[in-house]
Every structure is written in structure tokens, then in C-alpha cells.
Protein backbone atom coordinates (compact mmCIF):
# COMPACT_ATOMS: atom_id res chain seq x y z
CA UNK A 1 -1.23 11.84 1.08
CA UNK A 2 -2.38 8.70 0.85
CA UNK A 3 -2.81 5.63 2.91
CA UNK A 4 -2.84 2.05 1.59
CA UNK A 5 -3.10 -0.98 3.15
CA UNK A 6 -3.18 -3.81 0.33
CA UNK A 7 0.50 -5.01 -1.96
CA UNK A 8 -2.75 -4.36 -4.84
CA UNK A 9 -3.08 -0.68 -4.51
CA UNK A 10 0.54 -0.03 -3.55
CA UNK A 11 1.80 -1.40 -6.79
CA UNK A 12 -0.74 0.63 -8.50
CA UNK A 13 0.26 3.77 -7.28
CA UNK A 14 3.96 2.51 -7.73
CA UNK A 15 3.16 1.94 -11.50
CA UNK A 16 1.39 4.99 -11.69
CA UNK A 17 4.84 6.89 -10.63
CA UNK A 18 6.72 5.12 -12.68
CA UNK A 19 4.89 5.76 -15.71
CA UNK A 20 5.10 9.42 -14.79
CA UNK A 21 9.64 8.84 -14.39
CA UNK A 22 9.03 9.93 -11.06
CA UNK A 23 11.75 9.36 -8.51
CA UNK A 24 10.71 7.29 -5.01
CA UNK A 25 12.03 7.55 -1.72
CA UNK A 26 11.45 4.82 0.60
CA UNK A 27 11.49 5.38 4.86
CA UNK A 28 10.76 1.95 6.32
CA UNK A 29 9.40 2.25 9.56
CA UNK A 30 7.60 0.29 12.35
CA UNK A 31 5.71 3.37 13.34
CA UNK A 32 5.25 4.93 16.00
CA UNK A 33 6.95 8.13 14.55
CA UNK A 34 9.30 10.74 16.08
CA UNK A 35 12.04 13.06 15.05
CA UNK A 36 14.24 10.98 13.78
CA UNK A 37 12.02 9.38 11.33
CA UNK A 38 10.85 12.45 10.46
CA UNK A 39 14.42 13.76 9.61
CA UNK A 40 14.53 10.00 7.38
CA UNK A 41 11.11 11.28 5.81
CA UNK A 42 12.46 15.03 5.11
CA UNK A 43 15.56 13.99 3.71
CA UNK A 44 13.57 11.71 1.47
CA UNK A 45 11.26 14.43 0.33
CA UNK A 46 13.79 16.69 -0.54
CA UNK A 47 15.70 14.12 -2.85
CA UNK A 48 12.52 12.30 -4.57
CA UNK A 49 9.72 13.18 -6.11
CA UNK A 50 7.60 10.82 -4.44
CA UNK A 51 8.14 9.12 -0.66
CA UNK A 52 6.64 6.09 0.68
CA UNK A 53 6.60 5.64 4.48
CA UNK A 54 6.17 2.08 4.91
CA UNK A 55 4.45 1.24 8.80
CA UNK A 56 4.65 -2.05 9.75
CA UNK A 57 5.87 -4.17 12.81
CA UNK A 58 7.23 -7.14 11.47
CA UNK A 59 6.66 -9.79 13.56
CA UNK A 60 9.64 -11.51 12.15
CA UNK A 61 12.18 -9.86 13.68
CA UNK A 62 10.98 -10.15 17.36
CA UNK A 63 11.87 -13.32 19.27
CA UNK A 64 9.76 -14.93 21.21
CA UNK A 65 10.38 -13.25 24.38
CA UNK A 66 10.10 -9.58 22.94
CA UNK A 67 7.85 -6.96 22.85
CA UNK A 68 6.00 -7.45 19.55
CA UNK A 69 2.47 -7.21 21.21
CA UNK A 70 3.47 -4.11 23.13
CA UNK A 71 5.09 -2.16 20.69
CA UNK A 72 3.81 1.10 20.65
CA UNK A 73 1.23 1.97 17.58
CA UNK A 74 -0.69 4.91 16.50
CA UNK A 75 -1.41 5.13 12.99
CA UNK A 76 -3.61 8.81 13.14
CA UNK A 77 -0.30 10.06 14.95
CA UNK A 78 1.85 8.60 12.36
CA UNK A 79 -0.05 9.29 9.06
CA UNK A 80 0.29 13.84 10.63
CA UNK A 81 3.54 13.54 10.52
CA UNK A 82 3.99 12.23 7.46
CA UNK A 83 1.56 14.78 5.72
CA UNK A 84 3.27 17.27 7.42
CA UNK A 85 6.92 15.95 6.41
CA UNK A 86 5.41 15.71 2.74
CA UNK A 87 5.68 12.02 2.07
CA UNK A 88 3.21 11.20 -0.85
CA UNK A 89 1.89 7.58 0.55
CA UNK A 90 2.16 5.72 3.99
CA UNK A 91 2.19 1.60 3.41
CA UNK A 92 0.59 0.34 6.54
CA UNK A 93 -0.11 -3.71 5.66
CA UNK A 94 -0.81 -6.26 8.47
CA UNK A 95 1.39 -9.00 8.92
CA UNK A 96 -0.99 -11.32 6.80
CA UNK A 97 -0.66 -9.42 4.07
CA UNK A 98 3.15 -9.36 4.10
CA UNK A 99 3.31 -13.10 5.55
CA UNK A 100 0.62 -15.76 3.65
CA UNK A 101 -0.19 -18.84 5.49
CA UNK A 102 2.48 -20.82 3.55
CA UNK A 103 5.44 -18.11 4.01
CA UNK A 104 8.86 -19.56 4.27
CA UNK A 105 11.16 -17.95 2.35
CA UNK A 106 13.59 -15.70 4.18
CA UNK A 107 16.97 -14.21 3.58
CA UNK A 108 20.10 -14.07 5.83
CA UNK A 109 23.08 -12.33 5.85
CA UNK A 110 26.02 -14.40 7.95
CA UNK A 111 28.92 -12.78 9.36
CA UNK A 112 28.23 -9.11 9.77
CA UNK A 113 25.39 -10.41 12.19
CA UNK A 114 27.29 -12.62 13.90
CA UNK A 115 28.08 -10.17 16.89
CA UNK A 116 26.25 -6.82 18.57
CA UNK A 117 22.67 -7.20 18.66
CA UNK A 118 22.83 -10.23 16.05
CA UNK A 119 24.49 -12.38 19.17
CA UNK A 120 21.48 -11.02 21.35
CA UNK A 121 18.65 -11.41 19.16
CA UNK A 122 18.83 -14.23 16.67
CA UNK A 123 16.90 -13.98 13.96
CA UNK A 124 16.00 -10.99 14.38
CA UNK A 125 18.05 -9.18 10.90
CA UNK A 126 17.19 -12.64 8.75
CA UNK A 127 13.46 -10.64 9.29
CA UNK A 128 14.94 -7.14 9.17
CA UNK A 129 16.35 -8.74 5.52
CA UNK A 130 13.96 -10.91 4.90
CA UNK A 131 10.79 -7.68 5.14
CA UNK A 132 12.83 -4.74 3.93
CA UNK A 133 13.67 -7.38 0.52
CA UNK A 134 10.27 -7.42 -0.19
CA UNK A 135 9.50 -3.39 0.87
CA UNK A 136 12.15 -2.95 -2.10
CA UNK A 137 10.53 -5.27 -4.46
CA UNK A 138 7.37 -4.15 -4.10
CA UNK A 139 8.14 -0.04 -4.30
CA UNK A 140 10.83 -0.56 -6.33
CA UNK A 141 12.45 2.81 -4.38
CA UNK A 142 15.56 4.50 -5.84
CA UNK A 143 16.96 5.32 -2.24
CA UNK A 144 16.34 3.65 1.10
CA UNK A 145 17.04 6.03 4.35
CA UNK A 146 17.51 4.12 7.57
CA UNK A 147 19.11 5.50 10.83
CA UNK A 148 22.55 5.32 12.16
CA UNK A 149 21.53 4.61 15.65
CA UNK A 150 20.53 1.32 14.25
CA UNK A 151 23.84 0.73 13.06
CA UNK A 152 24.71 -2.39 12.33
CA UNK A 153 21.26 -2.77 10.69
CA UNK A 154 22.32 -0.33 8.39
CA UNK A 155 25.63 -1.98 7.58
CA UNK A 156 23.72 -5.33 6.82
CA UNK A 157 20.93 -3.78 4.38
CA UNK A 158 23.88 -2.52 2.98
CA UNK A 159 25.48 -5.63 2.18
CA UNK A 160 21.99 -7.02 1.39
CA UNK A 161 22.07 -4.65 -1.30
CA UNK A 162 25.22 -5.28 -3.02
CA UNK A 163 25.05 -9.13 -2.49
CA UNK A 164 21.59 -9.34 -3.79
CA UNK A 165 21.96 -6.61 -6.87
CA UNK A 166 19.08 -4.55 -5.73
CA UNK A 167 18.87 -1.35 -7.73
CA UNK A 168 18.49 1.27 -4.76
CA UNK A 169 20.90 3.76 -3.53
CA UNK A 170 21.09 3.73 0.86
CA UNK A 171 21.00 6.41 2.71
CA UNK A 172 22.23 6.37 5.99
CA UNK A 173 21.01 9.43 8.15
CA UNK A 174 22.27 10.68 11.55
CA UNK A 175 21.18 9.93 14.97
CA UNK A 176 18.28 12.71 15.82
CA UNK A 177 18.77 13.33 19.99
CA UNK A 178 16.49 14.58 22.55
CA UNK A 179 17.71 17.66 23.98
CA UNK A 180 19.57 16.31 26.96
CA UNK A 181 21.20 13.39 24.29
CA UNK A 182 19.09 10.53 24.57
CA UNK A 183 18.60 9.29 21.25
CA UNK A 184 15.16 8.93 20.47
CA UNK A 185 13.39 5.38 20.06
CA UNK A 186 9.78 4.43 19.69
CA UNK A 187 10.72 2.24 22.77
CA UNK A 188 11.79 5.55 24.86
CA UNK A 189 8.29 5.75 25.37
CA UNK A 190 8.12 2.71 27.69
CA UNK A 191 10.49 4.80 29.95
CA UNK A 192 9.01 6.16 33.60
CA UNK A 193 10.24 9.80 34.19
CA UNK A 194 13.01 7.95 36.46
CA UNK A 195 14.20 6.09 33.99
CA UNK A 196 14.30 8.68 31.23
CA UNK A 197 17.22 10.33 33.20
CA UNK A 198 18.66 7.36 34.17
CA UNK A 199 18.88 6.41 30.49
CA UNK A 200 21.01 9.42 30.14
CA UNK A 201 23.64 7.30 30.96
CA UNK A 202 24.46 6.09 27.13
CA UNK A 203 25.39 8.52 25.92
CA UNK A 204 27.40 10.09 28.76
CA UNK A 205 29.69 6.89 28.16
CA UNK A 206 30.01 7.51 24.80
CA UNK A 207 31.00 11.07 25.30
CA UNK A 208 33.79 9.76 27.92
CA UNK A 209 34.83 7.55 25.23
CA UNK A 210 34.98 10.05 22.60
CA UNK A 211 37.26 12.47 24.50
CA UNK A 212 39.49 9.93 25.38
CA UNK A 213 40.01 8.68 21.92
CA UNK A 214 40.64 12.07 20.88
CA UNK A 215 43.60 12.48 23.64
CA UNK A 216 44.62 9.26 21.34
CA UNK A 217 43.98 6.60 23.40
CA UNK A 218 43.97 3.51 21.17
CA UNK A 219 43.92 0.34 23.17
CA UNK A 220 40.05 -0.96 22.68
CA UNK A 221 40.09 -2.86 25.97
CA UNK A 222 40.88 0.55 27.84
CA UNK A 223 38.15 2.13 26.13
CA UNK A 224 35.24 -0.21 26.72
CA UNK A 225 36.50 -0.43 30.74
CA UNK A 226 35.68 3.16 30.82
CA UNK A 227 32.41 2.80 28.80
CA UNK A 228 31.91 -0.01 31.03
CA UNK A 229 32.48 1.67 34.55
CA UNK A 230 30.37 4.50 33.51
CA UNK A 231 27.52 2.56 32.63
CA UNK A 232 28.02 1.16 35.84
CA UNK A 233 27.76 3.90 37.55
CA UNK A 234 24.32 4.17 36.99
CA UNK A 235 21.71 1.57 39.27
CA UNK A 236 18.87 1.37 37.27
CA UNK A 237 21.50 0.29 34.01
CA UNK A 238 22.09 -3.26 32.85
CA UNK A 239 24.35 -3.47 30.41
CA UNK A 240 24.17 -6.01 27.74
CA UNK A 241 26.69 -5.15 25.39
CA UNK A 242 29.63 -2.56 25.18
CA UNK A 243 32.15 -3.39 22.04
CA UNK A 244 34.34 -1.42 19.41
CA UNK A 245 34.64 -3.15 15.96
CA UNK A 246 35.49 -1.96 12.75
CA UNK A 247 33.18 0.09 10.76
CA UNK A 248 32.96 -1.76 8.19
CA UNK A 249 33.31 -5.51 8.75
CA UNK A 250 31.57 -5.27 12.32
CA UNK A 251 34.70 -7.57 13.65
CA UNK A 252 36.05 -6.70 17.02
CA UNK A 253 39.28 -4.39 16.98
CA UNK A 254 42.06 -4.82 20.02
CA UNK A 255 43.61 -1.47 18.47
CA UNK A 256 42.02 1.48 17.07
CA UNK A 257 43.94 1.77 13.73
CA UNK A 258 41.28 2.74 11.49
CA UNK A 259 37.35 3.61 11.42
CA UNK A 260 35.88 2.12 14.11
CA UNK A 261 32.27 1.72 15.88
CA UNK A 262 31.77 2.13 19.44
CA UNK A 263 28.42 0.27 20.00
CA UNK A 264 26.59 -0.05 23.18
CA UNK A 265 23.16 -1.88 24.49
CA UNK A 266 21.85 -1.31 27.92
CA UNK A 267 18.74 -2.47 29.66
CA UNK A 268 16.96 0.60 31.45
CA UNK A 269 14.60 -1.25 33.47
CA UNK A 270 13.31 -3.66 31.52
CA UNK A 271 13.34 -1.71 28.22
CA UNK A 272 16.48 -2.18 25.86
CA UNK A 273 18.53 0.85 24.15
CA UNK A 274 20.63 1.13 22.06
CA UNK A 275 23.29 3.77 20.72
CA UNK A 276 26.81 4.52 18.70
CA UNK A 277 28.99 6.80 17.33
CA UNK A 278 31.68 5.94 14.55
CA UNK A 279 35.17 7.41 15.31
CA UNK A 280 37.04 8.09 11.94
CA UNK A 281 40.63 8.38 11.78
């Protein structure tokens, strides 16, 4: 496996694969890797001939109050599991080589980021779009795996895709959970022992909300007061978001008539989480 760190000796090994009809699998990551990347990166393997595993935090997608500088990094950590998953080359580039001095070309995609985290974070998916276009330019992958615990990201790439013509399939992988149900985050890590059970909490909603809904309760506002009160239950939980929309235009629903996702962000301390489940009729 190899590690490159230059656009230069990415595109050569791209061209080299190419030349070669090799199929590419691309896992774009901000490092920091743990099961469920790993699932991404397996998946990959077993579908492509080669897999990149891009590693980059994008600056563009944090706000200015957001925890760019602290994200967690560790490249040696990163680079094992990939050799271990089988992923032929990890694509680590610094932000300068991504971003030159004169950058300012970015790309947005209006109305399916218009609520959930979009409403809490602007700007944050026109760089999600905006780095993730040029990850599929430069690799030129034939399928894209992202996670569904980042839901509504995945629902916008999506869209990115078939706006923009973009010749890459997505892949859109389940939710990989620590024993107990948390679903894990590189940003679990900034949770004290205390707050790791406390952060338990999402998805006991979720699994209140999911019984329910299969009793047949349909009414959404019912739903998220339950979600709501059981987050609430918790002390060290701030909730920033509960909401039910449709699954596929991301639009709030006041009845559950068709597929529908159950989204929900909650500050643990002061670290955000997110999580989700899709109910299908």
C-alpha cells in the first residue's frame, strides 16, 4: 500500500490503473479511522480492484467556531488499517495542496441542505461538495462509499452526482455500532468515560421511536415528543435537533405515509453527535 501526498503522484498511479482497466473504489475520509470506515474500506475492496482511502480534514466544511484544529489525527494508525483492510493507496494531501492561494470556486447544493445539520452548520456541505467534487475528479473512482450515519450527507453527494453528471456509482453503507449502540465517530473519542454512557442516550430514543412506529403510530409530532422526552431524560444531553422528513427530499413530514428519516443531533458535553435510522413502509 501506498501513501501519497501530492494531486502529481496520485494521478500517476490513477493513470497507471487505468491503463491496466482496473476498477477503483474510493472511501473519503477525514481520518482518524474506526470500524465503520473500515467496513466503507472492506466493502470497497471486495467490489474494486483497486481502493483509494482519501485522509484529509477539509477545512472547508468547519465553521468558524468548530473543531477543525482539534480534530483527532493519526496517520501511522490510519495508514494499519487500511493495509490491513486491503486498500491499494491512502491520499493524505494538506489543505494547500487541495486549496491554492487563489481558491474560490465551490459548489452548492440548495434545498436538500436547507434543514438538519445544513440549518446548524452553514456551509459546511458547499465544502463537503465542493472537496469530495474534486476527490472524484482527481481519482476518477467508479464507486464512492460513504456512511449512513451521515445521512443527509449522503443524500446530497447523491444529488451532486446526478446534477453534476459525474460518472461514479454511490454506495451508501450501514451505520457500524459500538457494542452497547453508540454509533461510532472519530469525535466519540473526545468523550470522558461519563459521557460515553451518557451518549447512550441516541440511540435509546431512536429505539423508542422505532417500536412505536411499528405499533403504527404515524403522527410525526407524537413521535419526535417521545424522541424528545427521552433525550431529555438524560442531564448531560443537549439536544440540537430531533426531526422526521422524508427520505428522499429531506422535507419535514406531519404524517408518516411513506419512507421516512428519523434524524437526531445532540450535544454530549460539548461534543456534537449525530445518528438515524430510515423507517420504510
Amino acid at each position: 500500500m501506498k501513501i501519497v501526498n501530492n494531486i502529481k503522484d496520485l494521478k500517476s498511479c490513477i493513470k497507471l490503473w487505468k491503463d491496466s482497466n482496473c476498477s477503483i473504489g474510493l472511501v473519503p475520509t477525514m481520518g482518524y479511522l474506526h470500524e465503520g470506515h473500515k467496513s466503507l474500506i472492506d466493502r470497497a475492496c471486495r467490489e474494486n480492484d483497486k481502493v483509494v482511502v482519501s485522509v484529509f480534514v477539509n477545512p472547508t466544511q468547519f465553521g468558524a467556531n468548530e473543531d477543525l484544529d482539534k480534530y483527532p489525527r493519526d496517520i501511522k494508525r490510519d495508514s494499519k488499517l487500511c493495509e490491513e483492510s486491503g486498500a491499494s493507496l491512502i491520499f493524505a494531501p494538506s489543505p494547500d495542496e487541495m486549496y491554492s492561494k487563489n481558491f474560490s470556486t465551490y459548489i452548492n447544493v440548495e434545498n436538500l441542505t436547507d434543514g438538519l445539520c445544513g440549518s446548524r452548520r452553514p456551509g459546511h456541505f458547499r465544502g463537503v461538495c465542493t472537496v469530495v467534487s474534486k476527490l472524484f475528479n482527481l481519482i476518477t473512482p467508479n464507486k464512492a462509499y460513504f456512511g449512513e450515519k451521515d445521512a443527509q450527507q449522503l443524500a446530497v453527494i447523491k444529488h451532486m452526482v446526478e446534477d453534476l453528471n459525474f460518472d461514479v456509482t454511490i454506495v451508501g453503507c450501514p451505520i457500524i455500532r459500538e457494542y452497547n449502540g453508540l454509533a461510532k465517530s472519530s469525535r466519540n473519542t473526545y468523550l470522558s468515560k461519563e459521557e460515553k454512557k451518557a451518549a447512550l442516550i441516541l440511540n435509546c430514543s431512536l429505539g423508542k421511536a422505532k417500536k412505536l412506529l411499528k405499533s403504527g403510530l404515524k403522527d410525526s409530532n407524537d413521535l419526535k415528543s417521545v424522541i424528545t422526552n427521552s433525550l431529555r431524560d438524560e442531564p448531560l444531553a443537549k439536544i440540537d435537533y430531533v426531526e422526521i422528513v422524508d427520505s428522499i427530499s429531506l422535507k419535514p413530514v406531519k404524517k408518516i405515509e411513506n419512507n421516512v428519516l428519523i434524524a437526531i443531533a445532540v450535544f454530549i458535553g460539548k461534543t456534537r453527535l449525530i445518528d438515524n435510522f430510515t423507517w420504510n413502509i
